[in-house]
PDB file of N, CA and C in Angstrom:
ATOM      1  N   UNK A   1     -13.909   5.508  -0.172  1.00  0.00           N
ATOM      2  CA  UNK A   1     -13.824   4.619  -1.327  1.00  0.00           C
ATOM      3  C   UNK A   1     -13.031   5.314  -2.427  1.00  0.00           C
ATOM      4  N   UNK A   2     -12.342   4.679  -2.951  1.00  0.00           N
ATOM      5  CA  UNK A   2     -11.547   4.811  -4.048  1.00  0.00           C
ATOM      6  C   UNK A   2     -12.288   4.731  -5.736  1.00  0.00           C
ATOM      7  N   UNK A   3     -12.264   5.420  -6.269  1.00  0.00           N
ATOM      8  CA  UNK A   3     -12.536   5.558  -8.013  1.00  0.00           C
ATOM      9  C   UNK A   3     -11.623   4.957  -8.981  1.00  0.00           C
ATOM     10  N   UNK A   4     -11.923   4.718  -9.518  1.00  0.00           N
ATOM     11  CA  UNK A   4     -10.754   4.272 -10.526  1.00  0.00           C
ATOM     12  C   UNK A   4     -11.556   4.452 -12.284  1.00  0.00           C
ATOM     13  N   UNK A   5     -11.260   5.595 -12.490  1.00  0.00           N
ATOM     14  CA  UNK A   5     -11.876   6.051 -14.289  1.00  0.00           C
ATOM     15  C   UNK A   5     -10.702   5.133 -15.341  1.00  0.00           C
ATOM     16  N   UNK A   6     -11.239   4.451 -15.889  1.00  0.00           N
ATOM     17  CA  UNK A   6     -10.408   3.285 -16.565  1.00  0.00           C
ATOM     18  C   UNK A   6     -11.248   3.130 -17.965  1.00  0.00           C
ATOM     19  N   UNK A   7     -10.327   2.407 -18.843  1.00  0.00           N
ATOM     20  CA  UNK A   7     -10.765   2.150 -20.361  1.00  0.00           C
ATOM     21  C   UNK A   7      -9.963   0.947 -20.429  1.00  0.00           C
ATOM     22  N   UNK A   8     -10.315   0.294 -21.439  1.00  0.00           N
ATOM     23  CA  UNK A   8     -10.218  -1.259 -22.060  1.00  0.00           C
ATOM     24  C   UNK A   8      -8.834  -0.701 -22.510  1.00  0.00           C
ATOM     25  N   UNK A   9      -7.888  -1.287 -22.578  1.00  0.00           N
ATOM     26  CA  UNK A   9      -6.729  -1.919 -23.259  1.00  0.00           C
ATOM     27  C   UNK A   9      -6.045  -0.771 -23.111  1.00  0.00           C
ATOM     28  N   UNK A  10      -6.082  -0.471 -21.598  1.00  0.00           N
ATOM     29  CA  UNK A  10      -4.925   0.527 -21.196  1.00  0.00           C
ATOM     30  C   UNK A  10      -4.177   0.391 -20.217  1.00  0.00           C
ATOM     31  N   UNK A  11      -2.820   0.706 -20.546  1.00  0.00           N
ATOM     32  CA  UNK A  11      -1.569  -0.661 -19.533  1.00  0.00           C
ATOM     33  C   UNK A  11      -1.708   0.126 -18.164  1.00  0.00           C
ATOM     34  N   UNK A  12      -1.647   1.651 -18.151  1.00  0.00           N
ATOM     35  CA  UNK A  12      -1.261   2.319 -17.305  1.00  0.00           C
ATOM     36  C   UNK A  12      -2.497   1.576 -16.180  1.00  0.00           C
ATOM     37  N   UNK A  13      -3.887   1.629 -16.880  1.00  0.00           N
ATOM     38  CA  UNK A  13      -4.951   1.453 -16.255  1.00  0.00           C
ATOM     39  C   UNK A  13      -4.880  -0.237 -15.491  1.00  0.00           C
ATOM     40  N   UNK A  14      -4.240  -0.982 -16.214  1.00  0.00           N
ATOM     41  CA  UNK A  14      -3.713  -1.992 -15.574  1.00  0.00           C
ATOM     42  C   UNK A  14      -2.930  -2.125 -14.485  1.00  0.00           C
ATOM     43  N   UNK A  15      -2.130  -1.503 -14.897  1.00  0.00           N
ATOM     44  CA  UNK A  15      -0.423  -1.646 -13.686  1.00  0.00           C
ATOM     45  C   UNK A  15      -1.666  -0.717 -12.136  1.00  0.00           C
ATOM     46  N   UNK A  16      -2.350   0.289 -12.414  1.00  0.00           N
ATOM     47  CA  UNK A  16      -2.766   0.869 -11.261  1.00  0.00           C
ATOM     48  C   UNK A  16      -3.670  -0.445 -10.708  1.00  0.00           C
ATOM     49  N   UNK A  17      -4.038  -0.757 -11.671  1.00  0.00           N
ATOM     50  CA  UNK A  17      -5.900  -1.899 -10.902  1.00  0.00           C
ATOM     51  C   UNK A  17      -4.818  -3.129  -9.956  1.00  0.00           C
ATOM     52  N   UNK A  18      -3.748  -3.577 -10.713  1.00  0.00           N
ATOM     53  CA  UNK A  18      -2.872  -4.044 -10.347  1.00  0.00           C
ATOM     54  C   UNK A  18      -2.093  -4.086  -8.868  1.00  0.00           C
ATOM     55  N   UNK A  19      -1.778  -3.027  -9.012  1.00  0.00           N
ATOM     56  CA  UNK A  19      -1.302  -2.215  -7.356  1.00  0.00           C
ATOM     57  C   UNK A  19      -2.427  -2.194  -6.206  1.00  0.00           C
ATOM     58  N   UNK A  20      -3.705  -2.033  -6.994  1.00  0.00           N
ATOM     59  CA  UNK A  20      -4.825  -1.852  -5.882  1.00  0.00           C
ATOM     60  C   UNK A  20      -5.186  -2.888  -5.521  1.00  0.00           C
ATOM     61  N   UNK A  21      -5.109  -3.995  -6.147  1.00  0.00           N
ATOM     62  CA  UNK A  21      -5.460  -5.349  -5.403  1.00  0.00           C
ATOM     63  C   UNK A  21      -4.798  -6.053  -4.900  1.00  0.00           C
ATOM     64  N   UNK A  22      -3.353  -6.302  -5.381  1.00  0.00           N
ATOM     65  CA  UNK A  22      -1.975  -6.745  -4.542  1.00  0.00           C
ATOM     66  C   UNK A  22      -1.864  -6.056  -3.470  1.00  0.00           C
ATOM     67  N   UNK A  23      -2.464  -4.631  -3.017  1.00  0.00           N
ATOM     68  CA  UNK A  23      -2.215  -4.252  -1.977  1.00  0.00           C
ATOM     69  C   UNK A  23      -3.550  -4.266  -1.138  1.00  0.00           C
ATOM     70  N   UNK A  24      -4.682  -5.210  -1.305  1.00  0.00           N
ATOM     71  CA  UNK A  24      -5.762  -5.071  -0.885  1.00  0.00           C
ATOM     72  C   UNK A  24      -6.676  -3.484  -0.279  1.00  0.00           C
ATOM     73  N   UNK A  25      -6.671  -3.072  -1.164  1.00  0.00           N
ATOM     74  CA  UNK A  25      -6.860  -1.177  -1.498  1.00  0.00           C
ATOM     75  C   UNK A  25      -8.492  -1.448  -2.099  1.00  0.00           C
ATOM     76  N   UNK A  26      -9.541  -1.108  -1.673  1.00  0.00           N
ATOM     77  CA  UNK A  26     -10.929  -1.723  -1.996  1.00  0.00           C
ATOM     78  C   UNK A  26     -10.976  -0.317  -3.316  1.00  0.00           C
ATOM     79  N   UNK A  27     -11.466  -0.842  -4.207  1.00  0.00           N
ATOM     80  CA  UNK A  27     -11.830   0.575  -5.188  1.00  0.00           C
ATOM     81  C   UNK A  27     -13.161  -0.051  -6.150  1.00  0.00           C
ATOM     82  N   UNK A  28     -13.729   1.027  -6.540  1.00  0.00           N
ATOM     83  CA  UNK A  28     -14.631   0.892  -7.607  1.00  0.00           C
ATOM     84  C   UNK A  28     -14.214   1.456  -8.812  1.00  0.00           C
ATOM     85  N   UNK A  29     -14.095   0.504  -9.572  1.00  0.00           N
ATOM     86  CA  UNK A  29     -13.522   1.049 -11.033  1.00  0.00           C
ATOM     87  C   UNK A  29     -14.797   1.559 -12.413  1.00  0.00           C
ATOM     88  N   UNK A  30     -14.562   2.319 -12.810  1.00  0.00           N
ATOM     89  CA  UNK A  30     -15.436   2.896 -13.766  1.00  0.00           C
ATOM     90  C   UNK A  30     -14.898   3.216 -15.342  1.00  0.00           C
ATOM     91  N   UNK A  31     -15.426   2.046 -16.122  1.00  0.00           N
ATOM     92  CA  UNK A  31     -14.922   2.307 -17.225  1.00  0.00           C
ATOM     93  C   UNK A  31     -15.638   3.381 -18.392  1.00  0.00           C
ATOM     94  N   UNK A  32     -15.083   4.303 -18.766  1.00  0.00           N
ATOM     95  CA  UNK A  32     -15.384   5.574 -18.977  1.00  0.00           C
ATOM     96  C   UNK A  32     -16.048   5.889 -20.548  1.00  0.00           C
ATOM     97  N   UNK A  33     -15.572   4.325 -21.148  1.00  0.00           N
ATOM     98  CA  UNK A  33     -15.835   3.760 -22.426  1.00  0.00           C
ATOM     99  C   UNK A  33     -17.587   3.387 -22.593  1.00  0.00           C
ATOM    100  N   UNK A  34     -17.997   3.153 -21.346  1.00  0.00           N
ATOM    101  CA  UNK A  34     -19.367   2.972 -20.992  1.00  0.00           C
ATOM    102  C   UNK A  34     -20.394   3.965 -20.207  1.00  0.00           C
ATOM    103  N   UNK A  35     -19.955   4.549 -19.416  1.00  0.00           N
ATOM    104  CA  UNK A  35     -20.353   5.686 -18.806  1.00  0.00           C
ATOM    105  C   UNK A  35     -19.962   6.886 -19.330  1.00  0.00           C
ATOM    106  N   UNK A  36     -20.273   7.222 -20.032  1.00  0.00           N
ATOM    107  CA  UNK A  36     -20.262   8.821 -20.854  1.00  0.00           C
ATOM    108  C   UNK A  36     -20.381   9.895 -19.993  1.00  0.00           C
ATOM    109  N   UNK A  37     -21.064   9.858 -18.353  1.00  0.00           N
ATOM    110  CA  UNK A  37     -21.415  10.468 -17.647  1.00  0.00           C
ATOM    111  C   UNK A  37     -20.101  11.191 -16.905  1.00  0.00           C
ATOM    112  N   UNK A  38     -19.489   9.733 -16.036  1.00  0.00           N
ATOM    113  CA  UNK A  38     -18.150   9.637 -15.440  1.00  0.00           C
ATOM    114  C   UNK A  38     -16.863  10.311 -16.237  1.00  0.00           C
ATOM    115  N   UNK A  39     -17.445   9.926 -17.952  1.00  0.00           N
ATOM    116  CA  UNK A  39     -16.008  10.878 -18.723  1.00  0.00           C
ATOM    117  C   UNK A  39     -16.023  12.104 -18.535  1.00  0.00           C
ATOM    118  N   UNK A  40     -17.464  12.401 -18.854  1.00  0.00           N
ATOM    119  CA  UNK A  40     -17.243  13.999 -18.745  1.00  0.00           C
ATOM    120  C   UNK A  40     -16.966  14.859 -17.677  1.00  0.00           C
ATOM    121  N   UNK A  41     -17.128  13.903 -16.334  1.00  0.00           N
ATOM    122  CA  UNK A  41     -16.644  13.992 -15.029  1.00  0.00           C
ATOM    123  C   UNK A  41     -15.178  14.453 -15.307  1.00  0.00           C
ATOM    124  N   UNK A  42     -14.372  13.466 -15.201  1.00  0.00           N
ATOM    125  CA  UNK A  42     -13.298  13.689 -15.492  1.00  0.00           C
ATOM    126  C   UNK A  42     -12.304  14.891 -16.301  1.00  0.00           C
ATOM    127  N   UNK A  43     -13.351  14.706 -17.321  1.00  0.00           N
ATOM    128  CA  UNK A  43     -12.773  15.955 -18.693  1.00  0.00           C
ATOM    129  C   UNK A  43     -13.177  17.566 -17.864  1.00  0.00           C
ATOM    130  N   UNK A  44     -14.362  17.352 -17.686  1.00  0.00           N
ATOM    131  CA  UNK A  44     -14.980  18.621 -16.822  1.00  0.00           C
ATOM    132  C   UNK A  44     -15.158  19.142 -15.706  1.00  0.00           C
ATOM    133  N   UNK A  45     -14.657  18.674 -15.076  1.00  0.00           N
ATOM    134  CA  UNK A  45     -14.692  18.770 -13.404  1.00  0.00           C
ATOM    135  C   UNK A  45     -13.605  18.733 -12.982  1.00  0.00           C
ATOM    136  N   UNK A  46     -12.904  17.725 -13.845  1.00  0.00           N
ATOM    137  CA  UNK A  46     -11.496  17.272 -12.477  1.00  0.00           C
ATOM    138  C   UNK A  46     -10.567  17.589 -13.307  1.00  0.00           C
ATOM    139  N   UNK A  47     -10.623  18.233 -15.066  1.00  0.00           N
ATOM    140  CA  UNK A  47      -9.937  18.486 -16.101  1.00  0.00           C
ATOM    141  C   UNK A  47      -8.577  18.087 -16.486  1.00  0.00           C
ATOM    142  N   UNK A  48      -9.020  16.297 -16.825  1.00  0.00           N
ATOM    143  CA  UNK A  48      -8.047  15.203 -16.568  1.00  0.00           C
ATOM    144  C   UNK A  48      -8.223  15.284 -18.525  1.00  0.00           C
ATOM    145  N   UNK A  49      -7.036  14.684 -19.177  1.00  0.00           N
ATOM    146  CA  UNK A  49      -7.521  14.474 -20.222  1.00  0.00           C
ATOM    147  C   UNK A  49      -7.357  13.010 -20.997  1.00  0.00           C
ATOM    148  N   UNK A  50      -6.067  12.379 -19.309  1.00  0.00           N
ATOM    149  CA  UNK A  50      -5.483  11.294 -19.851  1.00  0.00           C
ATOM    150  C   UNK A  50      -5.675  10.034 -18.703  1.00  0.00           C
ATOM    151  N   UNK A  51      -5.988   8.939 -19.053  1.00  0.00           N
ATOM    152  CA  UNK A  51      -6.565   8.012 -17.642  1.00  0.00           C
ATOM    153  C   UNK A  51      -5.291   6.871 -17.480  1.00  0.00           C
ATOM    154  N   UNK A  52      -5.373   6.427 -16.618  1.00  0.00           N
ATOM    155  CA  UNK A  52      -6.526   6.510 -15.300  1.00  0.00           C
ATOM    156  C   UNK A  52      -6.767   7.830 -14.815  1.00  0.00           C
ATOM    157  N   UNK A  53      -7.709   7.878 -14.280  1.00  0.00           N
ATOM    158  CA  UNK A  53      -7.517   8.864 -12.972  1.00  0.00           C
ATOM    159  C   UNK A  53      -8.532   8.175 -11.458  1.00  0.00           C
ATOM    160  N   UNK A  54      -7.404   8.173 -10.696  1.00  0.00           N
ATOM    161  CA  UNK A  54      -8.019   8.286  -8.974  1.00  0.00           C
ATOM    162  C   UNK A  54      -8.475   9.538  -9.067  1.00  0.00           C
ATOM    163  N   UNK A  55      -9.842   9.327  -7.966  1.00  0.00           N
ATOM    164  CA  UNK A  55     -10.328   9.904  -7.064  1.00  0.00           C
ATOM    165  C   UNK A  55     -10.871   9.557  -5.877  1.00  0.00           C
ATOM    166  N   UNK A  56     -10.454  10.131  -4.653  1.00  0.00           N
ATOM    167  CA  UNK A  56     -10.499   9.450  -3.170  1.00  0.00           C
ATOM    168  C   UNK A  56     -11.721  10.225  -3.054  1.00  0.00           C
ATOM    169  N   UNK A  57     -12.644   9.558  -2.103  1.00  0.00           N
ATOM    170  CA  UNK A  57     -13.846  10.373  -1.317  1.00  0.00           C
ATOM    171  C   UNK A  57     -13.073  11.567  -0.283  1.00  0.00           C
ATOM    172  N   UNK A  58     -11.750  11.746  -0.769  1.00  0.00           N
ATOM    173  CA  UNK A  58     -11.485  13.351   0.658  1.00  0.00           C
ATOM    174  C   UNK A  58     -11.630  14.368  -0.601  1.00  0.00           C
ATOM    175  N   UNK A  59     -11.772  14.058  -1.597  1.00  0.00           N
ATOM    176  CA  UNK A  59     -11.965  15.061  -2.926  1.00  0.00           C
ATOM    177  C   UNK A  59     -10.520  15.129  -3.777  1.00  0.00           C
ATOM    178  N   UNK A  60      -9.379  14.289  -3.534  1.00  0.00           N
ATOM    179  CA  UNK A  60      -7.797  14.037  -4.013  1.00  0.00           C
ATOM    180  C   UNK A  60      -7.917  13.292  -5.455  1.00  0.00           C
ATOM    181  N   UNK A  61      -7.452  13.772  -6.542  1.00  0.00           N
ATOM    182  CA  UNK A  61      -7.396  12.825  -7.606  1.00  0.00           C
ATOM    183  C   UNK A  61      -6.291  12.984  -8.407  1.00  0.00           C
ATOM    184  N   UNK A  62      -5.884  12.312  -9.202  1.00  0.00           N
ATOM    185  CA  UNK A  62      -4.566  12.109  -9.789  1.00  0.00           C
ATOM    186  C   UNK A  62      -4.771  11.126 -11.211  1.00  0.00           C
ATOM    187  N   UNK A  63      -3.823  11.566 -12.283  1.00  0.00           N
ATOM    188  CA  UNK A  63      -4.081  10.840 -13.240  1.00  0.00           C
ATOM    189  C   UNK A  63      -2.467   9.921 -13.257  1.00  0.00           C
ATOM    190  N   UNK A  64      -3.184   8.772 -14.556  1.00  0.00           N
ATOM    191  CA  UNK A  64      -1.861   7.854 -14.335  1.00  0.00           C
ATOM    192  C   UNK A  64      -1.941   7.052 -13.224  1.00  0.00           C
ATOM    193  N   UNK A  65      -0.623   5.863 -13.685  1.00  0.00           N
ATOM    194  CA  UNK A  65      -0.035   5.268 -12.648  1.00  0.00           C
ATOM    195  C   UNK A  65       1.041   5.516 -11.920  1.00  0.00           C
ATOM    196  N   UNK A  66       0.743   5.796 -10.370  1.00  0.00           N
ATOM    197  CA  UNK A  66       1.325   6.860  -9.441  1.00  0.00           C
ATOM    198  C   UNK A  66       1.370   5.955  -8.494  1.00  0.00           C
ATOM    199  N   UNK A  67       2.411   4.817  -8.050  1.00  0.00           N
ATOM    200  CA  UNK A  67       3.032   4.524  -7.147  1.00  0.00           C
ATOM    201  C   UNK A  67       3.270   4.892  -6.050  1.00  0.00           C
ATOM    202  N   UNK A  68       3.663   6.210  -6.420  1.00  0.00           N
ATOM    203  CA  UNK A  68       3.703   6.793  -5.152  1.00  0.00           C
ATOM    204  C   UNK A  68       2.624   7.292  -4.096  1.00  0.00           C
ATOM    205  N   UNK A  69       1.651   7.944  -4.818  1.00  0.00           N
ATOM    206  CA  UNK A  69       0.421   8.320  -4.278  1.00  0.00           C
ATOM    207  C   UNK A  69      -0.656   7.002  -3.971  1.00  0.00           C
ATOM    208  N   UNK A  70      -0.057   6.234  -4.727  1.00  0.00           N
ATOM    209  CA  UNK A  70      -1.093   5.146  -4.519  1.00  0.00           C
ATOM    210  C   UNK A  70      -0.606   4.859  -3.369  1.00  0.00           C
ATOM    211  N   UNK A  71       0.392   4.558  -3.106  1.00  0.00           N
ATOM    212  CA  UNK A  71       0.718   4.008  -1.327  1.00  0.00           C
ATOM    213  C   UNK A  71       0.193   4.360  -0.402  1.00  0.00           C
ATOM    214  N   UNK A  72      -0.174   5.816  -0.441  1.00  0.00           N
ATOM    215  CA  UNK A  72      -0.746   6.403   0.539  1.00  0.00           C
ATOM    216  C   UNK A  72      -2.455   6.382   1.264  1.00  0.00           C
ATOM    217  N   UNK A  73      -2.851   5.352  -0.047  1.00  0.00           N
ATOM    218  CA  UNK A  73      -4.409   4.763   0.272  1.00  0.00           C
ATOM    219  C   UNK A  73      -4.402   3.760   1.556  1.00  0.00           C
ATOM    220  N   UNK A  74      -5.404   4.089   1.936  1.00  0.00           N
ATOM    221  CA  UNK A  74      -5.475   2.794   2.914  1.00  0.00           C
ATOM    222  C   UNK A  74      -6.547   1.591   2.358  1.00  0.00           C
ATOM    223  N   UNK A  75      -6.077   0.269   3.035  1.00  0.00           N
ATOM    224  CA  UNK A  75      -6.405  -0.488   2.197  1.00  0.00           C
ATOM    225  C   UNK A  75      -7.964  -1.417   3.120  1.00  0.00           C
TER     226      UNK A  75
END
């Protein structure tokens, strides 16, 4: 399963949610604005500072919208 750390009124976070469903790519999105838990995930663990960020269950994550890497999900 796919992650998706996301916030309200962010394009990048769009154009990715975007890609993941036009390409039927199953993900769970987590908005980070609500879960305080998941941010600090991010900030502290995966030491992202700017979102989106993927994270795949093989332990792979990436911030931004990444076209390229996104292709490589299976859907």
């Amino acid at each position: 399963m796919i992650t998706l750390y996301s916030k309200p009124n962010c394009m990048q976070c769009k154009f990715t949610k975007e890609y993941l469903s036009n390409h039927n790519i199953k993900y769970k999105e987590i908005n980070v604005m609500e879960d305080l838990d998941s941010l600090a995930h991010i900030k502290d663990d995966l030491g992202y500072q700017t979102l989106p960020v993927i994270e795949t269950d093989t332990g792979n994550s990436w911030f931004g919208f990444r076209p390229d890497l996104l292709e490589g999900l299976n859907g």
